[in-house]
C-alpha atoms as a PDB file:
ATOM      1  CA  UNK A   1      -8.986  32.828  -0.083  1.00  0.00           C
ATOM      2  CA  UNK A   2      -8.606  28.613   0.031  1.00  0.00           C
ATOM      3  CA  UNK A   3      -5.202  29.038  -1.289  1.00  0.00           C
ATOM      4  CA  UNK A   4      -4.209  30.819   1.848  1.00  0.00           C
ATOM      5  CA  UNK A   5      -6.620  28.697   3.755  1.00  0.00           C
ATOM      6  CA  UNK A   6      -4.871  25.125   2.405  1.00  0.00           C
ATOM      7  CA  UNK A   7      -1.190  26.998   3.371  1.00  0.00           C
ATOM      8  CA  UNK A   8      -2.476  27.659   6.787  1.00  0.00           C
ATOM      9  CA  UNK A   9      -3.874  24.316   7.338  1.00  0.00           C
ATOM     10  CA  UNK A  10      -0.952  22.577   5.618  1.00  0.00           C
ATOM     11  CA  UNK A  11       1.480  24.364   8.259  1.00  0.00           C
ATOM     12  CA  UNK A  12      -0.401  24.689  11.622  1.00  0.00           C
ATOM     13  CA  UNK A  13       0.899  21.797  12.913  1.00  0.00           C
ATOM     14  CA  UNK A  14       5.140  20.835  13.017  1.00  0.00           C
ATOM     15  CA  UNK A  15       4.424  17.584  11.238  1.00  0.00           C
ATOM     16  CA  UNK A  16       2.445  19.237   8.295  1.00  0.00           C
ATOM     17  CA  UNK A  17       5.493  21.528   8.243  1.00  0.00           C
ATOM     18  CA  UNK A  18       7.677  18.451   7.893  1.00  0.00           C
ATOM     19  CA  UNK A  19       5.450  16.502   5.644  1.00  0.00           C
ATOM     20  CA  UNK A  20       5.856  19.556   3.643  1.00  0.00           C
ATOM     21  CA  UNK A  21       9.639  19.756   3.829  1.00  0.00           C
ATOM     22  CA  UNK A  22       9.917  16.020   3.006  1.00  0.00           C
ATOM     23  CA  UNK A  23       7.870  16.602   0.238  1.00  0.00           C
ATOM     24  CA  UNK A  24      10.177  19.410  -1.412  1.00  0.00           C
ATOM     25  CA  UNK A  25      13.081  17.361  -0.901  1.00  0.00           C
ATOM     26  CA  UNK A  26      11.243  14.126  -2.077  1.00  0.00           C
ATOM     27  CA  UNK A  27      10.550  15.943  -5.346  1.00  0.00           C
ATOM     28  CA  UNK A  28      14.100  17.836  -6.152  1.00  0.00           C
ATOM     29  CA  UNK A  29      15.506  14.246  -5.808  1.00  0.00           C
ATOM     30  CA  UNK A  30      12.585  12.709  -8.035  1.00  0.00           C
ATOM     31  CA  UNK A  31      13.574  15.171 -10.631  1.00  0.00           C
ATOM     32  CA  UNK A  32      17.389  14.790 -10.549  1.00  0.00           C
ATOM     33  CA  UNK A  33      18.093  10.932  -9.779  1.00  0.00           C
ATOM     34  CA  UNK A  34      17.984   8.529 -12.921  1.00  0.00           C
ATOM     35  CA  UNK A  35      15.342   6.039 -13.791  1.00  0.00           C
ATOM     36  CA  UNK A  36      16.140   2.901 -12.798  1.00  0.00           C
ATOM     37  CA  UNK A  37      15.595   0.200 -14.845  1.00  0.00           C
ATOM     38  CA  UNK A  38      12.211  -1.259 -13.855  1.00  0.00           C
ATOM     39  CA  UNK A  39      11.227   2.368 -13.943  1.00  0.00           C
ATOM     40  CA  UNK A  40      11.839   2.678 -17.209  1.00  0.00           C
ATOM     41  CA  UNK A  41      10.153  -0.548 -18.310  1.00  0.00           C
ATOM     42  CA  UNK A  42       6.951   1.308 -16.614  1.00  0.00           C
ATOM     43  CA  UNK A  43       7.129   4.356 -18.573  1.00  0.00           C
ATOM     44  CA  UNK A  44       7.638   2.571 -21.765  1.00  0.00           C
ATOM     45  CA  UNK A  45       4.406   0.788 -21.016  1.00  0.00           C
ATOM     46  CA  UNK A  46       2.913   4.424 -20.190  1.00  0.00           C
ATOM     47  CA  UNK A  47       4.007   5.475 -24.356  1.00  0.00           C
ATOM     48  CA  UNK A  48       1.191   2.794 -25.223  1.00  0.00           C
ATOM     49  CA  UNK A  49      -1.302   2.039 -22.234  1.00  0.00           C
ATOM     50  CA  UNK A  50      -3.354  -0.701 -22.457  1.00  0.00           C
ATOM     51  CA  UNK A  51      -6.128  -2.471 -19.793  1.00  0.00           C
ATOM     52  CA  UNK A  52      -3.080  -4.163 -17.884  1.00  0.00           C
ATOM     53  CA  UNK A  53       0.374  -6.077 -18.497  1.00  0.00           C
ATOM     54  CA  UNK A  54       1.975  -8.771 -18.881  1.00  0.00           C
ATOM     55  CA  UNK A  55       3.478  -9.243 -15.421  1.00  0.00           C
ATOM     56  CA  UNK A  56       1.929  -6.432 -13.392  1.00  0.00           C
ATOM     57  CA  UNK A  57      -1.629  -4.677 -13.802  1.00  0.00           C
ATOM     58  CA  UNK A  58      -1.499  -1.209 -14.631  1.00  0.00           C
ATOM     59  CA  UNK A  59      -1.678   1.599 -12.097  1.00  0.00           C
ATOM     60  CA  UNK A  60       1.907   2.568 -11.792  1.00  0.00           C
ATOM     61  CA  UNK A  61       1.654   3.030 -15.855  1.00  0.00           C
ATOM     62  CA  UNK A  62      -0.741   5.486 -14.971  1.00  0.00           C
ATOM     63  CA  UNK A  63       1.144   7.191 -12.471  1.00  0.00           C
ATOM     64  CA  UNK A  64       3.882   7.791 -15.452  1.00  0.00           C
ATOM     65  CA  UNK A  65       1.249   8.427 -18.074  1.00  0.00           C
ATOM     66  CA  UNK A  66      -0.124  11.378 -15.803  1.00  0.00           C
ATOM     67  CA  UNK A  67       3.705  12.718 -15.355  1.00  0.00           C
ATOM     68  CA  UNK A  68       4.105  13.221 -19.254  1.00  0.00           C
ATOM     69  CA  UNK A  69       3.616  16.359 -19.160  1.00  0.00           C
ATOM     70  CA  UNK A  70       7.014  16.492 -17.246  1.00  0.00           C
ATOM     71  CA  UNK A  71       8.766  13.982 -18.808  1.00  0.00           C
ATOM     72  CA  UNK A  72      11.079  16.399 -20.837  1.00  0.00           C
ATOM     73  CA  UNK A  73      12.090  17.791 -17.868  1.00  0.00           C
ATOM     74  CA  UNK A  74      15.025  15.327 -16.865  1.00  0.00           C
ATOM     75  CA  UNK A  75      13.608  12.701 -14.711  1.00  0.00           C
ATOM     76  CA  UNK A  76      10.339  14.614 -13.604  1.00  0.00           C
ATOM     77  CA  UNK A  77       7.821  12.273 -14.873  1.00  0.00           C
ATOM     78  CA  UNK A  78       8.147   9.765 -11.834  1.00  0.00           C
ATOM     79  CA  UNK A  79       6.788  12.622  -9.456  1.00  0.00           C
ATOM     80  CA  UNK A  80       2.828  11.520  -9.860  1.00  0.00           C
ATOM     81  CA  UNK A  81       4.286   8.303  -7.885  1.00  0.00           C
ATOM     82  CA  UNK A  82       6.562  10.179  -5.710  1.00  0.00           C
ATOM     83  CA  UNK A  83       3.740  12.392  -4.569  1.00  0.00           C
ATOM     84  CA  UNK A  84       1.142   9.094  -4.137  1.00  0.00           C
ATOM     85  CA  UNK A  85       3.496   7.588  -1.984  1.00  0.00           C
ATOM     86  CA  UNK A  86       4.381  10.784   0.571  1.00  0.00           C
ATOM     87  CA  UNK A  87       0.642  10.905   0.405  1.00  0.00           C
ATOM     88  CA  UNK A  88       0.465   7.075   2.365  1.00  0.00           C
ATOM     89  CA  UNK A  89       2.414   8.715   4.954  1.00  0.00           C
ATOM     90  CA  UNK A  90      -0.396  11.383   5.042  1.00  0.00           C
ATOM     91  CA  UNK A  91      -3.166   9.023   5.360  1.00  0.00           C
ATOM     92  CA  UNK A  92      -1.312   7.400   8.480  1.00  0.00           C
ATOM     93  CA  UNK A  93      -0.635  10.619  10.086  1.00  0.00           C
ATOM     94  CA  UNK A  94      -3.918  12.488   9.686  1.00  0.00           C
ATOM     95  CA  UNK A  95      -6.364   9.497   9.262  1.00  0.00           C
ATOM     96  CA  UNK A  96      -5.136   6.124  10.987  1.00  0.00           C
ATOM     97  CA  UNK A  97      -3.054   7.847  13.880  1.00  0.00           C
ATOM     98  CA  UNK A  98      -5.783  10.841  14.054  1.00  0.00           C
ATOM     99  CA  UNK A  99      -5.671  10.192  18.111  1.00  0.00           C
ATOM    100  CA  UNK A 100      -2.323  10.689  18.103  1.00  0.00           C
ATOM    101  CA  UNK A 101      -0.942  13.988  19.826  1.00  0.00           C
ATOM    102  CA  UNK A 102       1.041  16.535  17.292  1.00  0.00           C
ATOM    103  CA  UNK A 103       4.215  15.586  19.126  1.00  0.00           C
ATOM    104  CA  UNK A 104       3.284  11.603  18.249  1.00  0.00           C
ATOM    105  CA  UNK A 105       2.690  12.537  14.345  1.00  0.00           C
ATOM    106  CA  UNK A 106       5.801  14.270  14.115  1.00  0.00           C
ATOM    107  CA  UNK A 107       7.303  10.955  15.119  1.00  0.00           C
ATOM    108  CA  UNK A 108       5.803   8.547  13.562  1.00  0.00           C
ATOM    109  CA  UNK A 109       5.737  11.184  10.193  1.00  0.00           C
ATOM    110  CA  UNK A 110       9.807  11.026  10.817  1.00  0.00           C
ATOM    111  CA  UNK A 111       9.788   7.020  11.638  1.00  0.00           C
ATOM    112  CA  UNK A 112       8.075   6.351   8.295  1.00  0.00           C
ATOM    113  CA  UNK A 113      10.071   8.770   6.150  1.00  0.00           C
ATOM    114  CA  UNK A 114      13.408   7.063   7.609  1.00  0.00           C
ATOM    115  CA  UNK A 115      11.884   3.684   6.667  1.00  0.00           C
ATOM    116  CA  UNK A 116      13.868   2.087   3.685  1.00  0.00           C
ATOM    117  CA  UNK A 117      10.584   1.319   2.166  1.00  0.00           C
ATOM    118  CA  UNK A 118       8.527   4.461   2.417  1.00  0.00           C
ATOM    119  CA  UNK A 119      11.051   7.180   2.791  1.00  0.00           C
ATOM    120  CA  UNK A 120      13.818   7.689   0.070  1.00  0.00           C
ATOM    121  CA  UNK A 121      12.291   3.857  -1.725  1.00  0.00           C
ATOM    122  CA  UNK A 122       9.555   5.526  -2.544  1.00  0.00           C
ATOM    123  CA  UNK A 123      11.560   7.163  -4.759  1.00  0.00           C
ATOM    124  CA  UNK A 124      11.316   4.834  -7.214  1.00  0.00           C
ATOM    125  CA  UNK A 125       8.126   4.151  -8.807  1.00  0.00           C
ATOM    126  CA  UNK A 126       7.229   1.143  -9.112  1.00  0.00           C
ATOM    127  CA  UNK A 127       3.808  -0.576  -8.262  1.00  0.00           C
ATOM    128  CA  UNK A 128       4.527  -1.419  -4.277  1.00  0.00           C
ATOM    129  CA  UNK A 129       3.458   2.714  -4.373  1.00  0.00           C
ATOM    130  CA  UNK A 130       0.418   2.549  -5.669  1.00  0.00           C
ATOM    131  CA  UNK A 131      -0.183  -0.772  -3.938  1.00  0.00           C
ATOM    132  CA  UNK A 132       0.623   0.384  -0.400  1.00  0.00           C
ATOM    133  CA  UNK A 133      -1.166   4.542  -0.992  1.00  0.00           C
ATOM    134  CA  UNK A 134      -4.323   1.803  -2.060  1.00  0.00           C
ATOM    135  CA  UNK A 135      -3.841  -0.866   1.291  1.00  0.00           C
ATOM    136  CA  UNK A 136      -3.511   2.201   3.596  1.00  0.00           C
ATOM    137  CA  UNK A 137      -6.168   4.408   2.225  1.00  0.00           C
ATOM    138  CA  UNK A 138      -8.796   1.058   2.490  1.00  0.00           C
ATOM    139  CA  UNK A 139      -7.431   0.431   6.319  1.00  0.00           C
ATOM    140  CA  UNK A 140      -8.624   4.136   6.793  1.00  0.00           C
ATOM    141  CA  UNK A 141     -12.007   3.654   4.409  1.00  0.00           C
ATOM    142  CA  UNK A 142     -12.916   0.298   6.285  1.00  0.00           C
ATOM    143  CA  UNK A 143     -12.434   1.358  10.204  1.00  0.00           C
ATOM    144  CA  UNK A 144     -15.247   4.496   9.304  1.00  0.00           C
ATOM    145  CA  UNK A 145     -16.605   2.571   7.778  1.00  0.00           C
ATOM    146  CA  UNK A 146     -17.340   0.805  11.129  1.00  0.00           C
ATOM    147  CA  UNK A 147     -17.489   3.873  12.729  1.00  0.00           C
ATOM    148  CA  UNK A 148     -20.374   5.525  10.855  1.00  0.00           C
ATOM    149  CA  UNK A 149     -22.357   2.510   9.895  1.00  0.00           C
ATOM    150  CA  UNK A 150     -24.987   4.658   8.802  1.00  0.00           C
ATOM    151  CA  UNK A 151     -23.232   6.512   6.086  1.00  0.00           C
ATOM    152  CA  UNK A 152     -22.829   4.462   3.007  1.00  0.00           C
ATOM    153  CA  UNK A 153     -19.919   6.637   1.346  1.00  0.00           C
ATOM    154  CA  UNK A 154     -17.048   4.793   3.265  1.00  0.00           C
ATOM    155  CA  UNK A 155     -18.232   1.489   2.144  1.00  0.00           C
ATOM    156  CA  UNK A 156     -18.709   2.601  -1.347  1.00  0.00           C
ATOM    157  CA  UNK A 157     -15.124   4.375  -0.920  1.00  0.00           C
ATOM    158  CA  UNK A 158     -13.714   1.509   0.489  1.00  0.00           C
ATOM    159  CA  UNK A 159     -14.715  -1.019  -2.299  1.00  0.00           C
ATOM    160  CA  UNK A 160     -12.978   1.812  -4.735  1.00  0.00           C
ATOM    161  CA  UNK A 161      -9.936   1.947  -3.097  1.00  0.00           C
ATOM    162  CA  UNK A 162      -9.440  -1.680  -3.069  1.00  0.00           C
ATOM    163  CA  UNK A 163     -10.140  -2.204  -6.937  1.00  0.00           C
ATOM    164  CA  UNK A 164      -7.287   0.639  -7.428  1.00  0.00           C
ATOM    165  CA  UNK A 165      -5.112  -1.567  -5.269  1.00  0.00           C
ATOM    166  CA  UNK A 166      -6.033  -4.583  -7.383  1.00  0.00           C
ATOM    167  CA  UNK A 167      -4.689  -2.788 -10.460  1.00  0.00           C
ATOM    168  CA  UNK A 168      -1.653  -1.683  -8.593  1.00  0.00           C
ATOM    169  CA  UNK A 169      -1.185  -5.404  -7.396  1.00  0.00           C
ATOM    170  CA  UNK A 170      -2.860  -8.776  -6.955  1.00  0.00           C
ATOM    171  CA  UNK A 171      -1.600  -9.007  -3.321  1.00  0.00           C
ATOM    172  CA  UNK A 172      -4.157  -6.743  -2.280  1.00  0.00           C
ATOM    173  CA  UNK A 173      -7.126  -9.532  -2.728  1.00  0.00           C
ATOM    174  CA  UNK A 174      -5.470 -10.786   1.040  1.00  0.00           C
ATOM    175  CA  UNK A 175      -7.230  -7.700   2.059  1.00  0.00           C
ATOM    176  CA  UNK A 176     -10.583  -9.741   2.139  1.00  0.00           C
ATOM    177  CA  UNK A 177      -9.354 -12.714   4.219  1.00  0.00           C
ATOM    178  CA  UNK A 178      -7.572 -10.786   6.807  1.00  0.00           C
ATOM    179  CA  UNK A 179     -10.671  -8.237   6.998  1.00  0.00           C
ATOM    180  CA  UNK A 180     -13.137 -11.247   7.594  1.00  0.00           C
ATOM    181  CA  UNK A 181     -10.597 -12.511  10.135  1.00  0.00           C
ATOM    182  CA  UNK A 182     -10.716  -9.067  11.492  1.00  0.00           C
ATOM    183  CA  UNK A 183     -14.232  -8.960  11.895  1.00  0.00           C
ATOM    184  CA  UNK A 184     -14.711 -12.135  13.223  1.00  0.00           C
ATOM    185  CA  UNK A 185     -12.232 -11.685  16.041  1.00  0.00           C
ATOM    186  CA  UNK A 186     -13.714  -8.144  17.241  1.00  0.00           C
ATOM    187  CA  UNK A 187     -17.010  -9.526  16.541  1.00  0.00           C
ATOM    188  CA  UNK A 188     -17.537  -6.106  14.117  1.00  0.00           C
ATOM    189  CA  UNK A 189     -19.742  -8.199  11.840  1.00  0.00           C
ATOM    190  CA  UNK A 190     -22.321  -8.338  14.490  1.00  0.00           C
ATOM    191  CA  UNK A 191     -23.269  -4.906  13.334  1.00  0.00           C
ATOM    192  CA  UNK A 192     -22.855  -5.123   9.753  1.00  0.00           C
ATOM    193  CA  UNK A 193     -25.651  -4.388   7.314  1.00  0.00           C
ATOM    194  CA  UNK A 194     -25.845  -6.127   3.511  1.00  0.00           C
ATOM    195  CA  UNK A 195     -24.725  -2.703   2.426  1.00  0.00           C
ATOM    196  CA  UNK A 196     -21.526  -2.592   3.749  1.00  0.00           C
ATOM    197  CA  UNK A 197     -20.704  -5.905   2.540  1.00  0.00           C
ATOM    198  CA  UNK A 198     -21.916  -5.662  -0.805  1.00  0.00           C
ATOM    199  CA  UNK A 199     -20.971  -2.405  -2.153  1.00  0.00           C
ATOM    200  CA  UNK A 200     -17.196  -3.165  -1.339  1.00  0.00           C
ATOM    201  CA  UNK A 201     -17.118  -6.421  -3.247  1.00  0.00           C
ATOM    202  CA  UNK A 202     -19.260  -4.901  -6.288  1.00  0.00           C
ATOM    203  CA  UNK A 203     -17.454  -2.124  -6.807  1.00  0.00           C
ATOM    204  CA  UNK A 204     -14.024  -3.218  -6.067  1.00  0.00           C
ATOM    205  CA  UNK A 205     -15.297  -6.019  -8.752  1.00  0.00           C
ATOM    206  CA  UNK A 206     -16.203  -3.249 -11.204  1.00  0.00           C
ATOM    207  CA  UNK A 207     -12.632  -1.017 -10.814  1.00  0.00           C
ATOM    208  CA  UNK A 208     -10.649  -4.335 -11.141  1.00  0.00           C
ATOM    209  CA  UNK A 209     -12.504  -4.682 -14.226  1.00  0.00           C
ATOM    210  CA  UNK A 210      -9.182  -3.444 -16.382  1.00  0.00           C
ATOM    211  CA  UNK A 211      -7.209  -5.973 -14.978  1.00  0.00           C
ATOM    212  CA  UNK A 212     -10.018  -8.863 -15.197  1.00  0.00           C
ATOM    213  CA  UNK A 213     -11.030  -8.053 -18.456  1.00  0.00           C
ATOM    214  CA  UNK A 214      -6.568  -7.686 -19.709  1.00  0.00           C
ATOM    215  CA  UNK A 215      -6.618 -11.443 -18.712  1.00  0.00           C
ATOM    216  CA  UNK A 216      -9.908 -12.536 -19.890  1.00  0.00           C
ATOM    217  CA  UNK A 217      -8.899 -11.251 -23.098  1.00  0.00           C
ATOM    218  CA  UNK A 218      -5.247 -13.063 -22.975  1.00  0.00           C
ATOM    219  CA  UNK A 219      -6.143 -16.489 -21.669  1.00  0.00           C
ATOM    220  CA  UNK A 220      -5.625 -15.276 -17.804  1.00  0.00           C
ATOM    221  CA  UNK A 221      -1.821 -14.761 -18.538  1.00  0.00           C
ATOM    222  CA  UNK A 222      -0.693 -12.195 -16.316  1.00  0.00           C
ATOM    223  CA  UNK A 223      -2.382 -14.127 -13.470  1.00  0.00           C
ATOM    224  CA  UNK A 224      -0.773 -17.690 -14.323  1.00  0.00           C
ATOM    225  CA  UNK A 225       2.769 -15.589 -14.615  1.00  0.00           C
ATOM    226  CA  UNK A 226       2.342 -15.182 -11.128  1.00  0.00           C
ATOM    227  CA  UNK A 227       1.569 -17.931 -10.119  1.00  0.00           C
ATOM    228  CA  UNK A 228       3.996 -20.082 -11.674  1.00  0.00           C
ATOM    229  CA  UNK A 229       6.481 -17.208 -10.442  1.00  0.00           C
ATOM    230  CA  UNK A 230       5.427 -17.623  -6.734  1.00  0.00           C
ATOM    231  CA  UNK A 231       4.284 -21.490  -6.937  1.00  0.00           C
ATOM    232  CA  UNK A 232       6.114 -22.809  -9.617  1.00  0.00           C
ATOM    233  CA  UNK A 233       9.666 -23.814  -8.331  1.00  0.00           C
ATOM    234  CA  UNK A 234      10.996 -26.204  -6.196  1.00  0.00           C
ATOM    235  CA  UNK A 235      11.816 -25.050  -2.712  1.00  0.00           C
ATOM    236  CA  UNK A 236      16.195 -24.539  -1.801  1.00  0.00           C
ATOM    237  CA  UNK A 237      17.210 -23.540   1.324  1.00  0.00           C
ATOM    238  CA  UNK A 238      18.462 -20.545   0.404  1.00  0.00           C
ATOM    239  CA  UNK A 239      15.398 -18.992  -0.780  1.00  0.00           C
ATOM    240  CA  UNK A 240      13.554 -19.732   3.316  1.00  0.00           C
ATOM    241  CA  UNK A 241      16.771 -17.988   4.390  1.00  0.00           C
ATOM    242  CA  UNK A 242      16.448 -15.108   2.560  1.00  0.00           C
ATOM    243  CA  UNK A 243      13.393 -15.060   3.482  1.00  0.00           C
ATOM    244  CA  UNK A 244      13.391 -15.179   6.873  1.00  0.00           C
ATOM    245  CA  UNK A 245      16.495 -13.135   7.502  1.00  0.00           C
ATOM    246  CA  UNK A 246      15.218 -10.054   4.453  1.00  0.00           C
ATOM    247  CA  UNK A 247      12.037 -10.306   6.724  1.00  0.00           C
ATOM    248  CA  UNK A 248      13.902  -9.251  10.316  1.00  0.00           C
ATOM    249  CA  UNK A 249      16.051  -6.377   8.482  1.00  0.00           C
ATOM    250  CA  UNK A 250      12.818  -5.204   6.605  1.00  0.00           C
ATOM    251  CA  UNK A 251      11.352  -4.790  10.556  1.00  0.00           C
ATOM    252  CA  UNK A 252      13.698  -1.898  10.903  1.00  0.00           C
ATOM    253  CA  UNK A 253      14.513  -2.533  14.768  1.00  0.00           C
ATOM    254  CA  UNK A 254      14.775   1.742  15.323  1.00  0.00           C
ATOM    255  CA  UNK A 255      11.204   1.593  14.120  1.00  0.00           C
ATOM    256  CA  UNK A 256      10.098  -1.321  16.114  1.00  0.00           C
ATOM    257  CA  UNK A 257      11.358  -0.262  19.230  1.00  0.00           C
ATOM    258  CA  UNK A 258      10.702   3.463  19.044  1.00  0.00           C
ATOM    259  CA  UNK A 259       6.828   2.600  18.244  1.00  0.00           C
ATOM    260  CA  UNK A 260       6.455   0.380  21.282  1.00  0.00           C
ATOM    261  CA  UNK A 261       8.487   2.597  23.722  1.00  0.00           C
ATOM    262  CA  UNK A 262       6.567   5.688  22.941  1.00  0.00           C
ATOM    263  CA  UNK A 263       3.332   3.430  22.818  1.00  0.00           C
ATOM    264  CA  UNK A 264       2.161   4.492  19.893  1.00  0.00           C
ATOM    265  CA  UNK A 265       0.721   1.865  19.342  1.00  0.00           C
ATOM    266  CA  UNK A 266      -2.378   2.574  22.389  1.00  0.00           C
ATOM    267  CA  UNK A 267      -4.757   5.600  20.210  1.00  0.00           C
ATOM    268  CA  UNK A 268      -4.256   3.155  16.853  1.00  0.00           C
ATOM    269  CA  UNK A 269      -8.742   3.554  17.105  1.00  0.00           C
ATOM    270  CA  UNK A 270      -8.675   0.676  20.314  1.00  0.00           C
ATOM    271  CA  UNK A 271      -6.277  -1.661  18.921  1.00  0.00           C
ATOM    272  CA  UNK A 272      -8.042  -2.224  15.516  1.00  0.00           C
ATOM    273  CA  UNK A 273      -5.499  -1.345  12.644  1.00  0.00           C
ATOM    274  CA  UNK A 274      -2.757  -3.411  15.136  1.00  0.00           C
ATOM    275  CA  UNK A 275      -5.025  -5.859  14.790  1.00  0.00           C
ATOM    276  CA  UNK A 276      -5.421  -5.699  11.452  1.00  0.00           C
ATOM    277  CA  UNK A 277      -1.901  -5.475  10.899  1.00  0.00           C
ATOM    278  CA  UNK A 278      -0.426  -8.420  12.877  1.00  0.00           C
ATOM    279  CA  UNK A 279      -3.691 -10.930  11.056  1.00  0.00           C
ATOM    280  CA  UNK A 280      -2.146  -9.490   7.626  1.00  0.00           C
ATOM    281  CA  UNK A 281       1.427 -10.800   8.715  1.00  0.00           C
ATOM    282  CA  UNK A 282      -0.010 -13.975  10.255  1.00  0.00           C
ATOM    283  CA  UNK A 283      -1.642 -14.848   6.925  1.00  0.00           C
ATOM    284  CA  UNK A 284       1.457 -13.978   5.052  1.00  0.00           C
ATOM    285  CA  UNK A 285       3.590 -16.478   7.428  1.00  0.00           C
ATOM    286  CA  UNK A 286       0.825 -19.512   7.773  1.00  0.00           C
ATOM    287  CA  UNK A 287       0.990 -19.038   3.623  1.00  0.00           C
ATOM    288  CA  UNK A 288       4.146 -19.303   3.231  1.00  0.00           C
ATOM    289  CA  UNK A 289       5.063 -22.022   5.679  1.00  0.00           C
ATOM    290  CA  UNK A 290       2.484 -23.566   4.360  1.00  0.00           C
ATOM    291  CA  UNK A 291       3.708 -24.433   1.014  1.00  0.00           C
ATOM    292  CA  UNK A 292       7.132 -24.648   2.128  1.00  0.00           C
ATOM    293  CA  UNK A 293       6.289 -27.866   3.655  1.00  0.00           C
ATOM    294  CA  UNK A 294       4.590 -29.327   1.054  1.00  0.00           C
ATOM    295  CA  UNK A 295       7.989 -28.092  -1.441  1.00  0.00           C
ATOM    296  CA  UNK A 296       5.553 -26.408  -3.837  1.00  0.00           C
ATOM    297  CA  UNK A 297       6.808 -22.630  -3.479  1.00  0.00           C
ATOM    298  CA  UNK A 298       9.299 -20.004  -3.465  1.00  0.00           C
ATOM    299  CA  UNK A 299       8.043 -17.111  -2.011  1.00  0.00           C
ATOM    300  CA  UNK A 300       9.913 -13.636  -2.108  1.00  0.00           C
ATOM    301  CA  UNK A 301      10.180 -12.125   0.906  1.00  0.00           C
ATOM    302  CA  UNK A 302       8.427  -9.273  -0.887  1.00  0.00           C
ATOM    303  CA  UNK A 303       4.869 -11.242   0.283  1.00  0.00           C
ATOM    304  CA  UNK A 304       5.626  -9.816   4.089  1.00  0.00           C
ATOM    305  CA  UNK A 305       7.020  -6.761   3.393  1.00  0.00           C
ATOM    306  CA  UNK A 306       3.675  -4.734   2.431  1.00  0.00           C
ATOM    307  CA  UNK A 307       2.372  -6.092   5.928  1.00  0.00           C
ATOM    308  CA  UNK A 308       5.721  -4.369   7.925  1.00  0.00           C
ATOM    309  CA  UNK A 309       5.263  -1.430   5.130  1.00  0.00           C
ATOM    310  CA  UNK A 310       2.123  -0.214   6.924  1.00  0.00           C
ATOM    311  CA  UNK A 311       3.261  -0.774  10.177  1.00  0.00           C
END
């Protein structure tokens, strides 16, 4: 029967089991522990949905639109984003780490669920979920991509995934500059075809088409918010030390050093998603210094966390 087939796949290794168990506990907490106040300010926007927002485009009112079914049942209607984001830690385990021995996933499945950002953080839904489920799933979608370059569904899965991130949030478009960095530096583009370029862009152009057509239709608001939010204030010293020191603590040293000491880092598919990873921070740093030296920005420390996130 598949149900019994699913439960046997789902526990025949001890970091499914765990995945599971996390999972369990994940959700009694979802459905006990209060909104918090941004979370409510989502699932008021999920009572009347509309192409996108005012300061955020739309996924995560999805997520609560999709739990109102549940929502009489105290605080259940987070758990459509509670699930997406234990999901993220699937796609690492099972996809991105696939090379990894079952002794390696059951660490790095118990490293990430100890993370302040994608164990108990996640939570509380808010649009970093969607956002990081969306960067992680196109990391997975772009290196088969490479692998089977004569398959178009990864490419055409890939562009998906990364027009879903775009209406989860705008700081997935620094997905394209640090994948053409990427390519360029393992000279992958050598054996690129116009397919695999094109169907990305097109259709992650056609499923950001909520958010692009929100702003069209309000004078690009949402996107000059942001802008003036990130760009718009004079620079203070505090703000580069907050920075810089939220940066080091959102590292999590126990994480840092147990992924280098067990070298998990080696079956990560040759190096690639490290790669990928370290050109993400790079561009987030080299951005933000920057415009710090020419006193144009503030810029939340927030812009480096989603590149230690998928660490």
């Amino acid at each position: 029967m598949p149900l019994v087939s699913l439960y046997k796949s789902l526990t025949s290794e001890s970091w499914k089991r765990d995945w599971l168990l996390l999972l369990f506990v994940k959700i009694a907490l979802g459905i006990f522990l209060p909104f918090f106040s941004d979370e409510a300010y989502y699932w008021v926007w999920s009572q009347n949905l509309h192409l996108s927002y005012f300061d955020h485009p739309p996924f995560i009112s999805w997520l609560f639109f999709i739990g109102h079914p549940l929502q009489n049942f105290l605080f259940a209607a987070r758990l459509p984003t509670v699930l997406l984001g234990h999901l993220t830690i699937w796609i690492w385990c099972a996809g991105i780490a696939k090379d990894y021995s079952s002794s390696q996933k059951r660490l790095l499945l118990w490293l990430l669920s100890l993370h302040t950002l994608v164990g108990l953080g996640s939570l509380v839904a808010n649009p970093d979920i969607p956002f990081l489920f969306f960067w992680s799933l196109s990391i997975l979608l772009y290196l088969k991509s490479l692998d089977d370059l004569n398959s178009l569904i990864w490419p055409t899965l890939f562009g998906i995934s990364l027009g879903l991130g775009f209406c989860s949030k705008y700081l997935i478009v620094l997905f394209i500059p640090v994948l053409a960095l990427h390519l360029l530096i393992t000279k992958g583009w050598r054996n690129l075809r116009w397919q695999h370029i094109v169907l990305p862009l097109v259709l992650g152009a056609l499923f950001s088409l909520p958010v692009l057509l929100w702003n069209a239709q309000h004078d690009w608001e949402s996107f000059r918010f942001q802008l003036h939010h990130g760009l718009g204030k004079g620079w203070r010293l505090r703000w580069t030390t907050d920075f810089l020191l939220g940066t080091l603590l959102l590292l999590f040293p126990p994480f840092v050093y147990v992924f280098f000491k067990n070298a998990l880092y080696k079956k990560l598919q040759n190096f690639n998603v490290l790669l990928f990873v370290f050109l993400f921070l790079f561009l987030s740093f080299f951005l933000f210094f920057f415009f710090l030296f020419l006193f144009l920005i503030f810029l939340a420390s927030r812009f480096t966390v989603e590149g230690f996130r998928i660490l």
